[in-house]
N, C-alpha and C. Protein backbone atom coordinates (compact mmCIF):
# COMPACT_ATOMS: atom_id res chain seq x y z
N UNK A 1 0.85 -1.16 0.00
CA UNK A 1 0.00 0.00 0.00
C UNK A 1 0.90 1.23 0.00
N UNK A 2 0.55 2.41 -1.06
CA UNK A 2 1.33 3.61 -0.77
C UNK A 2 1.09 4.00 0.33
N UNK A 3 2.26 4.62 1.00
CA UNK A 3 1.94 5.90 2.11
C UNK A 3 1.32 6.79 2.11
N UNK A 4 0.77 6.96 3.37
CA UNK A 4 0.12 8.17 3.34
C UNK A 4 -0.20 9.21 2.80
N UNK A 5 1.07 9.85 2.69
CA UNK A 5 1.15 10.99 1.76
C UNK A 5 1.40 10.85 0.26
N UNK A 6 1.94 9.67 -0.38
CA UNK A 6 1.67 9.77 -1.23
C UNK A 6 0.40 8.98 -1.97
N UNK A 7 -0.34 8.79 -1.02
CA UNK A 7 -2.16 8.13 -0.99
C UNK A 7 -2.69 9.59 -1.16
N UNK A 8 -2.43 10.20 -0.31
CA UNK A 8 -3.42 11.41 -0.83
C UNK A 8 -3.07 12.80 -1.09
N UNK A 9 -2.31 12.61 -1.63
CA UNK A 9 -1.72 13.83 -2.80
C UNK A 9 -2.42 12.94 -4.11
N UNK A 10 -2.59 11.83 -4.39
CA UNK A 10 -3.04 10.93 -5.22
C UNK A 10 -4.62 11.44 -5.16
N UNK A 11 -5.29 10.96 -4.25
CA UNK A 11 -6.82 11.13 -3.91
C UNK A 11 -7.17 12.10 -3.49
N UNK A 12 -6.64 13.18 -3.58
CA UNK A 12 -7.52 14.53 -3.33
C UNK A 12 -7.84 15.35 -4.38
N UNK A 13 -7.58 14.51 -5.19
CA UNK A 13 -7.38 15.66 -6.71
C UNK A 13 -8.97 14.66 -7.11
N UNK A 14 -9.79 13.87 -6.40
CA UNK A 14 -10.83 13.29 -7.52
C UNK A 14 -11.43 13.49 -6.32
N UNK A 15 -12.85 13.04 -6.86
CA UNK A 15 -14.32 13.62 -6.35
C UNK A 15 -14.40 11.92 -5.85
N UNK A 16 -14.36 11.34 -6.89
CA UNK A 16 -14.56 9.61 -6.23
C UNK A 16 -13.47 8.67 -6.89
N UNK A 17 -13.00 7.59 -5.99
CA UNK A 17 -11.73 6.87 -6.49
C UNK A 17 -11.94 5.54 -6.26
N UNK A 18 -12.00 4.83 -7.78
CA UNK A 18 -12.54 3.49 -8.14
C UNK A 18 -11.28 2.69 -7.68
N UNK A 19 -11.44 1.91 -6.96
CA UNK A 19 -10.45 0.90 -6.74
C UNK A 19 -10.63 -0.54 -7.31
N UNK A 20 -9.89 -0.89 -8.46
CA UNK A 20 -10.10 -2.32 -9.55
C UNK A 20 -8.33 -2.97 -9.07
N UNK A 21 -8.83 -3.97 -8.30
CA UNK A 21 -7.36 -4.59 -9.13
C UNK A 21 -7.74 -6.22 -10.01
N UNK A 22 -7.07 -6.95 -9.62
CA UNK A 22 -7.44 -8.31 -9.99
C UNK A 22 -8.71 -8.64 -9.17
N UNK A 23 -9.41 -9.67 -9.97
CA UNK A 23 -10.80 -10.21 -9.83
C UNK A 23 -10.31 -11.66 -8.76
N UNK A 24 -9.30 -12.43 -8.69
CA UNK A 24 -8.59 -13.59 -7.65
C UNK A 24 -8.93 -12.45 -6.34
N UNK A 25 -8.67 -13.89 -5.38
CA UNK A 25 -8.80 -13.66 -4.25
C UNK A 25 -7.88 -12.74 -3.72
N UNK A 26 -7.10 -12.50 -4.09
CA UNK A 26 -5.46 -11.57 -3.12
C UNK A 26 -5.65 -10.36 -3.75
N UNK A 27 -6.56 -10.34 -5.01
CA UNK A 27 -7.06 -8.66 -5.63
C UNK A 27 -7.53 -8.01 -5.12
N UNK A 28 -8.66 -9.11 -4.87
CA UNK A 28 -10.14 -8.55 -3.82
C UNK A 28 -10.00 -7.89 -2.97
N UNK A 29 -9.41 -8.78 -2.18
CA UNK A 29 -8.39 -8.40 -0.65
C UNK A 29 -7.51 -7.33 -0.79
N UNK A 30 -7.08 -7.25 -1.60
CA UNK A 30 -6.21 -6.10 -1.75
C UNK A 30 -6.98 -4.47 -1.80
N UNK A 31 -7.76 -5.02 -2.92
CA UNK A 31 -8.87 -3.89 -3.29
C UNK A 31 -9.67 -3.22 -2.03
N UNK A 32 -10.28 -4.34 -1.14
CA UNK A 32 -10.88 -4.09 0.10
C UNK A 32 -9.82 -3.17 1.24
N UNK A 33 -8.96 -3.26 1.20
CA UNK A 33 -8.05 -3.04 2.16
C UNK A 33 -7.31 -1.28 1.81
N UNK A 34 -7.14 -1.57 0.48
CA UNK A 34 -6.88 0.48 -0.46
C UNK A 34 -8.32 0.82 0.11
N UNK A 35 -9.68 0.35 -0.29
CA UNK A 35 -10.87 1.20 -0.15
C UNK A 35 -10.91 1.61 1.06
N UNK A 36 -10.88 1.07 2.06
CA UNK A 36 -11.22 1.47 3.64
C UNK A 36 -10.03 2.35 4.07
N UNK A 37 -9.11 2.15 3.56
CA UNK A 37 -7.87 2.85 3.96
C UNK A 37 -7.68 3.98 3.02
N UNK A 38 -8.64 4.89 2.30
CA UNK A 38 -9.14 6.18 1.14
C UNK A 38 -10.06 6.32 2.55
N UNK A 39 -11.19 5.46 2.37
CA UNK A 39 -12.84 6.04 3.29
C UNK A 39 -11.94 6.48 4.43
N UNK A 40 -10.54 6.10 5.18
CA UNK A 40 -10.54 6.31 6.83
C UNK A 40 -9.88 7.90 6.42
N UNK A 41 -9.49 8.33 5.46
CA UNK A 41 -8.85 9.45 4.93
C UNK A 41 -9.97 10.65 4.52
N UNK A 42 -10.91 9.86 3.60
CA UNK A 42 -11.96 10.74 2.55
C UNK A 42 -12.80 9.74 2.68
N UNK A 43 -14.19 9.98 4.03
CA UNK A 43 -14.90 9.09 3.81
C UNK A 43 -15.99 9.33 2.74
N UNK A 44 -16.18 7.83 2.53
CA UNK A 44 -17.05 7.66 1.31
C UNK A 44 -16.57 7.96 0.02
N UNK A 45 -15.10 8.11 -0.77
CA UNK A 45 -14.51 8.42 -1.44
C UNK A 45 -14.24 7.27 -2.42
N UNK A 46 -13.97 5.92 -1.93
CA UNK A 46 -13.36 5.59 -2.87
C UNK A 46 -14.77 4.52 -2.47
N UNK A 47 -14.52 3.38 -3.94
CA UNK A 47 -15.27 1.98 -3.95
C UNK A 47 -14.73 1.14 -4.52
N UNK A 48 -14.67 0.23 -4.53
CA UNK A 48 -14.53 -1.07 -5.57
C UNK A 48 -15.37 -1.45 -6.47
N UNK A 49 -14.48 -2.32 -7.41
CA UNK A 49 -15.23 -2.35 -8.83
C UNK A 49 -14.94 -3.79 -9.66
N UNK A 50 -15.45 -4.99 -9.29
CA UNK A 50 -15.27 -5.91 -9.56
C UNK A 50 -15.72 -6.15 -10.87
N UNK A 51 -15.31 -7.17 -11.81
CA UNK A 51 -15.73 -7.76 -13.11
C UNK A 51 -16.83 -8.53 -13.19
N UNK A 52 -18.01 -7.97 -13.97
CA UNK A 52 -18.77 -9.58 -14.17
C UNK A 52 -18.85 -10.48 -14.73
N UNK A 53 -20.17 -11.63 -14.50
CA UNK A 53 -19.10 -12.98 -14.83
C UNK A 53 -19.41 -12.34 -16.20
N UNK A 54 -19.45 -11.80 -17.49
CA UNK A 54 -19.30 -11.94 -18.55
C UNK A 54 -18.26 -11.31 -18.87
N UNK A 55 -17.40 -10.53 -18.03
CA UNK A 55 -15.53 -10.32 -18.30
C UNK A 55 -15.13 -11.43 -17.98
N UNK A 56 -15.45 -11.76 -16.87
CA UNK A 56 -14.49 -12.90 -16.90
C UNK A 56 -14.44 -14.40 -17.70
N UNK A 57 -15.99 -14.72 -18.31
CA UNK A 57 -16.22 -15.36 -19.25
C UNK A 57 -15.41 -15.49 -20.40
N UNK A 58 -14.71 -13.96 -20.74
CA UNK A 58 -13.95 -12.97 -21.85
C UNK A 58 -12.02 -13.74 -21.17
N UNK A 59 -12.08 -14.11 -19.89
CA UNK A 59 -10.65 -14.32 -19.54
C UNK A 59 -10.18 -12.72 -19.36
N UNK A 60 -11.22 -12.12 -18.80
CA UNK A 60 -10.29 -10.97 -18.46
C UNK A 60 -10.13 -11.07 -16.86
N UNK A 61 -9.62 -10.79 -16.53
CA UNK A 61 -9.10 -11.03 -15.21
C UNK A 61 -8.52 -9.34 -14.43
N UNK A 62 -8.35 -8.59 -14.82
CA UNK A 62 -7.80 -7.09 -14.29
C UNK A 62 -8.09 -5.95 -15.48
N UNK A 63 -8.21 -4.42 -15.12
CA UNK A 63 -8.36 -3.85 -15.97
C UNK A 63 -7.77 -3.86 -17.38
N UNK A 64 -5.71 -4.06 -17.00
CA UNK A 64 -5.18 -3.69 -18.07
C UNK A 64 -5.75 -5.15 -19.27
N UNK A 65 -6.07 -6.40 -18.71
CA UNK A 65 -6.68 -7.57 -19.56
C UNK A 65 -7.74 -6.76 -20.11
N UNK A 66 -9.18 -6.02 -19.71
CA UNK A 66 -10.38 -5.32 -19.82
C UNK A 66 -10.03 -4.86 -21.29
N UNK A 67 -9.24 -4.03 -21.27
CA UNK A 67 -8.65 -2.85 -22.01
C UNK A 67 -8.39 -3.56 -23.33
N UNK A 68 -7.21 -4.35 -23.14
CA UNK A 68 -6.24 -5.24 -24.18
C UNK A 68 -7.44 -5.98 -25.00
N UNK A 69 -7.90 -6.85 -24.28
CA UNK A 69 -8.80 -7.68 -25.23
C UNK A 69 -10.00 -7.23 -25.85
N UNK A 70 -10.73 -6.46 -25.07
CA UNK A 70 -12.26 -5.93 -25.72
C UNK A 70 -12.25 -4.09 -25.48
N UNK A 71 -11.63 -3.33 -25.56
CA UNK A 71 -11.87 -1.89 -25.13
C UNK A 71 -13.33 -1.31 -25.43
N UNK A 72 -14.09 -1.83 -26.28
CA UNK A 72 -15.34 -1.69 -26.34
C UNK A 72 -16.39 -2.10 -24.61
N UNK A 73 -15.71 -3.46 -24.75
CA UNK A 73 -16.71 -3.33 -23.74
C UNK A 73 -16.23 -3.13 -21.93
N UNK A 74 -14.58 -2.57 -22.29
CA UNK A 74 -14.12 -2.16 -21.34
C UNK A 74 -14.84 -0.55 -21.21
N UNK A 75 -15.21 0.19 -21.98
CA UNK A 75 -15.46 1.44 -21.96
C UNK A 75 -17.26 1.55 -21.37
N UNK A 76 -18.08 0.56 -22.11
CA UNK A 76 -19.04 0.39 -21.51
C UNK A 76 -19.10 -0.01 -20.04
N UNK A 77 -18.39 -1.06 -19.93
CA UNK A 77 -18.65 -1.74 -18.60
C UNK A 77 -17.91 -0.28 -17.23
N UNK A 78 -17.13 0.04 -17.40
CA UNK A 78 -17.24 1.51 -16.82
C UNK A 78 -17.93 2.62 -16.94
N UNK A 79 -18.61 2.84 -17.90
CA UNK A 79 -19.87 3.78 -17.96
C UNK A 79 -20.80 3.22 -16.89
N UNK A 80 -21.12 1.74 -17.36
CA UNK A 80 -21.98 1.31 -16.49
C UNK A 80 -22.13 1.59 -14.70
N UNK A 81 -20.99 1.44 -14.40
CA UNK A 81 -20.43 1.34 -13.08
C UNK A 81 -20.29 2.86 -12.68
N UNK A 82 -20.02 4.15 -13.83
CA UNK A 82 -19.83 5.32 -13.03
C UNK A 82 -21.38 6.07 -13.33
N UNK A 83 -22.21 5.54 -13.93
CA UNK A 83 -23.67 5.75 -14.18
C UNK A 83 -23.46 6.78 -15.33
């Protein structure tokens, strides 16, 4: 996890901060652990943003996979998620 300070010199510049890493278990976990540790800084700031099963159906597994293989429906599937 970055430090402190350089956590939020990072997160103060956005209104809300999506936290994606890998869709495996040690992502998740990972992901869970950045979000609460943004909210104990800027609560209610950040969230997580998991894949559904039809990315992962795709073998995408993390954003930069999202991107690489389908950017179409990497661009949707984040619209979706930021409304």
């Amino acid at each position: 996890m970055p430090n402190d300070l350089i956590l939020n010199n990072l997160v103060k510049h956005f209104v809300n901060v999506i936290v994606w890493f890998d869709n495996d278990q040690p992502g998740i976990i990972a992901s869970e652990k950045i979000k609460q540790h943004i909210n104990s800084m800027y609560p209610s700031k950040a969230r997580n943003l998991w894949l559904s099963e039809s990315g992962l159906a795709l073998g995408i597994k993390d954003p930069s996979d999202c991107k690489a293989k389908d950017p179409v429906y990497f661009q949707q599937f984040l619209k979706n998620f930021t409304g």
